[in-house]
N, C-alpha and C. Protein backbone atom coordinates (compact mmCIF):
# COMPACT_ATOMS: atom_id res chain seq x y z
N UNK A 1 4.81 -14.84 0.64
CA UNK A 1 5.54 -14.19 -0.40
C UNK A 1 5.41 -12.68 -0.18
N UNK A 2 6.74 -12.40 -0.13
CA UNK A 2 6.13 -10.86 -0.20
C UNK A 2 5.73 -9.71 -1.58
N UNK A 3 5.16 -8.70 -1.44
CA UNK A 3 4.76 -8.14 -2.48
C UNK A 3 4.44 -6.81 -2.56
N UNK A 4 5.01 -5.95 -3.67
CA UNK A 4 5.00 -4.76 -3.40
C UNK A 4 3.55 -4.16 -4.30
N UNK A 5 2.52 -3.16 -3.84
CA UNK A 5 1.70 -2.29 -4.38
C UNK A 5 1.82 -1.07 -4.94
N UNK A 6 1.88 -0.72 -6.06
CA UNK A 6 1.75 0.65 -6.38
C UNK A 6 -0.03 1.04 -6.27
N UNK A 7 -0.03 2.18 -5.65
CA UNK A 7 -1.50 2.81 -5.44
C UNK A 7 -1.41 4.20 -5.86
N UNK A 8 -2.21 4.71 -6.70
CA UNK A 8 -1.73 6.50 -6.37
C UNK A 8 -0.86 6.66 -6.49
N UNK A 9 0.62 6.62 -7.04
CA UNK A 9 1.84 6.88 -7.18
C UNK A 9 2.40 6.22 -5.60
N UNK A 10 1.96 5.83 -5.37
CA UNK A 10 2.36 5.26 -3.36
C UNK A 10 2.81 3.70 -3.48
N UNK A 11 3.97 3.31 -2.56
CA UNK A 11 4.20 1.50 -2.82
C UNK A 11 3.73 1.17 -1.42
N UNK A 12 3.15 0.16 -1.56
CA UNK A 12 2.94 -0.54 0.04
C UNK A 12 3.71 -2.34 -0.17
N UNK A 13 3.82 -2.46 0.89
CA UNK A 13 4.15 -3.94 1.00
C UNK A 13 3.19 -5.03 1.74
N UNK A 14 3.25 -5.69 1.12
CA UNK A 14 2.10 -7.15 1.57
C UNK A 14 3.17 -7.97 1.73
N UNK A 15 2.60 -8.87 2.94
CA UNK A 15 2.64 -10.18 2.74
C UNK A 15 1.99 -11.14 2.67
N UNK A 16 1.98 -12.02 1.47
CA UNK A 16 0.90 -13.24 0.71
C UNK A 16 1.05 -14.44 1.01
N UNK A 17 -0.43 -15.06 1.46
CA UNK A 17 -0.23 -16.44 1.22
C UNK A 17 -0.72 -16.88 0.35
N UNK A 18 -0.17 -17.42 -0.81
CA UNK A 18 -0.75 -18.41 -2.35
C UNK A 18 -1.34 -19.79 -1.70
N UNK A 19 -2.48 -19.98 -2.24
CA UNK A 19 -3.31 -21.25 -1.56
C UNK A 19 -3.74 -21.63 -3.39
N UNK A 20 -2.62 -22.74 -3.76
CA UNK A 20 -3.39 -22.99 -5.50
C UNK A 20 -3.31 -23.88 -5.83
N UNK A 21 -4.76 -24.69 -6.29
CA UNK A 21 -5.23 -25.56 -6.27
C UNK A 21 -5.96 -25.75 -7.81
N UNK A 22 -4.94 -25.96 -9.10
CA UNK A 22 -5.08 -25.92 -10.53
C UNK A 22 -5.94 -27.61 -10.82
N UNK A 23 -6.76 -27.29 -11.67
CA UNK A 23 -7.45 -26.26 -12.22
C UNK A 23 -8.86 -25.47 -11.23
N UNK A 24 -8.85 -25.92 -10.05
CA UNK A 24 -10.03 -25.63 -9.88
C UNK A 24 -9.82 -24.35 -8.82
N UNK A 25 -8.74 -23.61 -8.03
CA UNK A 25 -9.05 -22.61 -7.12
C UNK A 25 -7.49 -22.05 -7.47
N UNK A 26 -7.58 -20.58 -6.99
CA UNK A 26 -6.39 -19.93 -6.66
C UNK A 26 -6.99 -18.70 -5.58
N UNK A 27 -5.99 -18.89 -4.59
CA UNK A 27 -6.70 -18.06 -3.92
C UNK A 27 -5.25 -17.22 -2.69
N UNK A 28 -5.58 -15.93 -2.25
CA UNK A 28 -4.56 -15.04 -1.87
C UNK A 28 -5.00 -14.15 -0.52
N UNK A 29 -4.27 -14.45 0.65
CA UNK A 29 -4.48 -14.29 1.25
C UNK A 29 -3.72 -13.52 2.04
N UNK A 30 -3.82 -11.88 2.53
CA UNK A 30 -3.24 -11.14 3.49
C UNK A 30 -2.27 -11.50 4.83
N UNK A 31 -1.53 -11.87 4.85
CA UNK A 31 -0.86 -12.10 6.25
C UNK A 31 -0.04 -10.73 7.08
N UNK A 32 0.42 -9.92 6.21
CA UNK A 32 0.73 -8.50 6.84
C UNK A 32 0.76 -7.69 5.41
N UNK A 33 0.86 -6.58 5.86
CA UNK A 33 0.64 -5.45 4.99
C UNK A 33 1.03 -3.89 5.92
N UNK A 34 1.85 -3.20 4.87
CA UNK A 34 2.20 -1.42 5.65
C UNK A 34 1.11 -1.03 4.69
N UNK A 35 0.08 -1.00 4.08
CA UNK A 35 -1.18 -0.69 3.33
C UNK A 35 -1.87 -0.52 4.03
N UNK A 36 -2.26 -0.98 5.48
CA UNK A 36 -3.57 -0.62 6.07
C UNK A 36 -4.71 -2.03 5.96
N UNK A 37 -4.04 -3.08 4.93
CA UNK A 37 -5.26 -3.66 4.69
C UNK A 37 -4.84 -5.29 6.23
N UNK A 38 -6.29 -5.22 6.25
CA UNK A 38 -5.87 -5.64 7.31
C UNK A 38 -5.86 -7.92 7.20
N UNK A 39 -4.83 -8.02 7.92
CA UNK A 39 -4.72 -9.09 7.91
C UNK A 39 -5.85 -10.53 7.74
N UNK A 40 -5.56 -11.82 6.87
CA UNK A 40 -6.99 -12.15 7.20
C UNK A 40 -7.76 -11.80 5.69
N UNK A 41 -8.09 -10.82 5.57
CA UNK A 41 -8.02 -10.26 4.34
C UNK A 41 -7.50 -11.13 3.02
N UNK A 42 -8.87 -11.81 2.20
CA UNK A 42 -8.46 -12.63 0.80
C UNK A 42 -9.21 -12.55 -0.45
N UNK A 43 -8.93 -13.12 -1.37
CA UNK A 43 -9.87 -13.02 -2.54
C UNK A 43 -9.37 -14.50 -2.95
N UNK A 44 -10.82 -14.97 -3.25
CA UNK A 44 -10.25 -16.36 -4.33
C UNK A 44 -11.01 -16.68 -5.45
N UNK A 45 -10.34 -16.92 -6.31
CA UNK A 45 -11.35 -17.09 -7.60
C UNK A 45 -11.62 -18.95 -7.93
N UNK A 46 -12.54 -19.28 -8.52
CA UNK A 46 -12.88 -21.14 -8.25
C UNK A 46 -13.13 -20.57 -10.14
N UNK A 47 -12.53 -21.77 -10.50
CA UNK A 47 -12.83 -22.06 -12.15
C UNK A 47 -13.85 -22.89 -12.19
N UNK A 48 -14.64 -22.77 -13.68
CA UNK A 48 -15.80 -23.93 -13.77
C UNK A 48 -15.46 -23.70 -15.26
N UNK A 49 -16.02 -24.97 -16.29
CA UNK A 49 -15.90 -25.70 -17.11
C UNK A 49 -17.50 -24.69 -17.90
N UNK A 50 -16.93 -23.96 -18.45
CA UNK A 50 -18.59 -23.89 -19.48
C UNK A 50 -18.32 -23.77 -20.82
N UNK A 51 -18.18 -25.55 -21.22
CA UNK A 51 -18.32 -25.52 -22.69
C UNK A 51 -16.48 -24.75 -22.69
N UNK A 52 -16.70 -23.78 -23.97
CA UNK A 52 -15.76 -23.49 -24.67
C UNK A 52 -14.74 -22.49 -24.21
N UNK A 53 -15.80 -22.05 -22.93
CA UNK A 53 -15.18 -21.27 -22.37
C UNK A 53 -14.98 -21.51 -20.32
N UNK A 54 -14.40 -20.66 -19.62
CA UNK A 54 -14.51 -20.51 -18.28
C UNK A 54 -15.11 -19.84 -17.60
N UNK A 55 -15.63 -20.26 -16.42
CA UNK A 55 -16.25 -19.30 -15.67
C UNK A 55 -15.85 -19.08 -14.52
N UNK A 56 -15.08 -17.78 -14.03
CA UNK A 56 -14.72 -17.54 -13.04
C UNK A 56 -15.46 -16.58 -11.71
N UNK A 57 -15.61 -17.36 -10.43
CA UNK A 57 -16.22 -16.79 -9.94
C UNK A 57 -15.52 -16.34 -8.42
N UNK A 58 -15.53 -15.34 -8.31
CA UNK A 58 -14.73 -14.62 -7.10
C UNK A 58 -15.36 -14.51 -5.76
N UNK A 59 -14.80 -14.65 -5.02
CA UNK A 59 -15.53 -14.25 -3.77
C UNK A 59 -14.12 -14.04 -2.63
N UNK A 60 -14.68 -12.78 -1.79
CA UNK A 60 -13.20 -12.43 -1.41
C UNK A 60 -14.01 -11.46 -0.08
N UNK A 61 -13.46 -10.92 1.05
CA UNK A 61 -13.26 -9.80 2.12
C UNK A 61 -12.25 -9.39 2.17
N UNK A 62 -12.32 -8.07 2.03
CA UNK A 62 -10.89 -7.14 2.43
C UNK A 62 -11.90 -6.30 3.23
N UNK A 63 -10.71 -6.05 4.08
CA UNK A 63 -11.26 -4.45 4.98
C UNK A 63 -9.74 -3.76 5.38
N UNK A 64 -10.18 -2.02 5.53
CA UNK A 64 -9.27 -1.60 5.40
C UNK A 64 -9.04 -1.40 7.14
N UNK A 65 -7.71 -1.12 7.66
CA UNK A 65 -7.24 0.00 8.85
C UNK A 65 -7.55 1.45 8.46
N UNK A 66 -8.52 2.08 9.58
CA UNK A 66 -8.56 3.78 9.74
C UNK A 66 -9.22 4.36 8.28
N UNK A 67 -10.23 3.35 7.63
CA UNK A 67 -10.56 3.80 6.34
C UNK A 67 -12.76 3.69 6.32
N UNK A 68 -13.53 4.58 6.32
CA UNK A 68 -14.64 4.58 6.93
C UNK A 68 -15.58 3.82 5.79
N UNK A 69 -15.66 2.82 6.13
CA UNK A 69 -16.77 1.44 5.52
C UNK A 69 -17.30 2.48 4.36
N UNK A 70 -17.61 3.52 3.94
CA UNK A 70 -18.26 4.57 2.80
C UNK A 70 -17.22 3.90 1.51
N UNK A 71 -16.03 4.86 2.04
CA UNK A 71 -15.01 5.05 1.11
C UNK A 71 -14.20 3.20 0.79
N UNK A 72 -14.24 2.72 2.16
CA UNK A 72 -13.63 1.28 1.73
C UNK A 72 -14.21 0.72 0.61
N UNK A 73 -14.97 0.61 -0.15
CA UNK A 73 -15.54 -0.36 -0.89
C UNK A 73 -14.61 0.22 -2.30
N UNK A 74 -14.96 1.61 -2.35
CA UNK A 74 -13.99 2.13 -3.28
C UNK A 74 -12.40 1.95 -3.79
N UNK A 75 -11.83 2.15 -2.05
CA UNK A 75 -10.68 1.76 -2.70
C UNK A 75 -10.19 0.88 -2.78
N UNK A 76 -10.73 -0.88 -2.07
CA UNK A 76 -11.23 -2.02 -2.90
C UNK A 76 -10.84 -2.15 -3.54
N UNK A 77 -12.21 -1.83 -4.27
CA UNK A 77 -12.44 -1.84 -6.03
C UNK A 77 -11.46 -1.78 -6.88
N UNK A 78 -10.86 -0.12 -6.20
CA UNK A 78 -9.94 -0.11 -7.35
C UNK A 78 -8.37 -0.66 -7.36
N UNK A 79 -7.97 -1.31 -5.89
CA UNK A 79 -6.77 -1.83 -5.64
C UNK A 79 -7.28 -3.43 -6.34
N UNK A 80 -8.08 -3.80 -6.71
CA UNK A 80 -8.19 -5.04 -7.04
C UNK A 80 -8.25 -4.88 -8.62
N UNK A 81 -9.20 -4.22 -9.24
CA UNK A 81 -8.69 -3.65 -10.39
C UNK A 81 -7.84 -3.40 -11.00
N UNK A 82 -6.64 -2.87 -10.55
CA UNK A 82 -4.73 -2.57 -10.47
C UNK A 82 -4.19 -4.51 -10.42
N UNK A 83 -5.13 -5.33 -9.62
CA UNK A 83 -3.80 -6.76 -9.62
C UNK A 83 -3.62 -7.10 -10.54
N UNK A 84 -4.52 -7.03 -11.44
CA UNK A 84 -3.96 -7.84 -12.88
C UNK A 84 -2.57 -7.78 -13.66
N UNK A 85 -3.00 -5.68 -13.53
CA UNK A 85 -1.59 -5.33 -14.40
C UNK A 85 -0.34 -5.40 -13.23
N UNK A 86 -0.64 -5.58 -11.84
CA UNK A 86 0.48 -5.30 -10.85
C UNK A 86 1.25 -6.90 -11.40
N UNK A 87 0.57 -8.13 -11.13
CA UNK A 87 0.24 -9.22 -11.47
C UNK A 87 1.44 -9.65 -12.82
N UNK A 88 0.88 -9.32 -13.93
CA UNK A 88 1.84 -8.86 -14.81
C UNK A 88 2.90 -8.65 -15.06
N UNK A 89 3.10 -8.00 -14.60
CA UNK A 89 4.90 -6.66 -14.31
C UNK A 89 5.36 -7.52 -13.36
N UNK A 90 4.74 -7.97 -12.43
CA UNK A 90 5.69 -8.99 -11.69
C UNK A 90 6.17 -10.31 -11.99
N UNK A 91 5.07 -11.23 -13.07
CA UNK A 91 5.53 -12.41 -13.71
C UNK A 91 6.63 -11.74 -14.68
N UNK A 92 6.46 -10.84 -15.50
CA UNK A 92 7.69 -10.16 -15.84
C UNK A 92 8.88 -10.33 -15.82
N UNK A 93 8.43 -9.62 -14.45
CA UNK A 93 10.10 -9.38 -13.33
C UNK A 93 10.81 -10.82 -13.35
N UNK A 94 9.91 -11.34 -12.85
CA UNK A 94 10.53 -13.08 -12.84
C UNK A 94 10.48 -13.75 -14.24
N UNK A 95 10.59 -13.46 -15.48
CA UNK A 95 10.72 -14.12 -16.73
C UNK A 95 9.75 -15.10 -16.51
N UNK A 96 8.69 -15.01 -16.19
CA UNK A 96 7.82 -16.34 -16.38
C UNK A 96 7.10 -16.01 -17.14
């Protein structure tokens, strides 16, 4: 699927692979990107049952192109931080 990023006022384009497996995994995986991030590159979150509520637990590698292991973790952080609301605006887009 492809997919566009706003970063910094900046758009990049991904391309995604959806691997989802309800209720128990969803998970997203890098296949190209003009972002730098490099292919390979995923995050997946696994659901668990606690009681009344859920527990979600993440586990993921990204690494960037031309970006020095210091600063990568940072901007990470905060491009993953941004999916929710990117996330959002795009179910949106598609009336879902």
């Amino acid at each position: 699927m492809e997919r566009t990023v706003r970063y910094y006022g900046r758009t990049f384009g991904l391309t995604v692979r959806y691997d989802m497996v309800p209720p128990e995994r969803f998970r997203w995986e890098i296949i190209g990107s003009t972002a730098g991030v490099t292919p390979g590159s995923y995050v997946e979150n696994r659901y668990e049952d606690a009681g009344s509520a859920t527990n979600v637990i993440t586990r993921g590698e990204m690494t960037l192109r031309g970006v020095p292991k210091l600063l990568e973790g940072l901007f990470v952080s905060r491009l993953l931080g941004q999916a929710d609301t990117e996330d959002l605006r795009y179910l949106r887009k598609l009336r879902i």
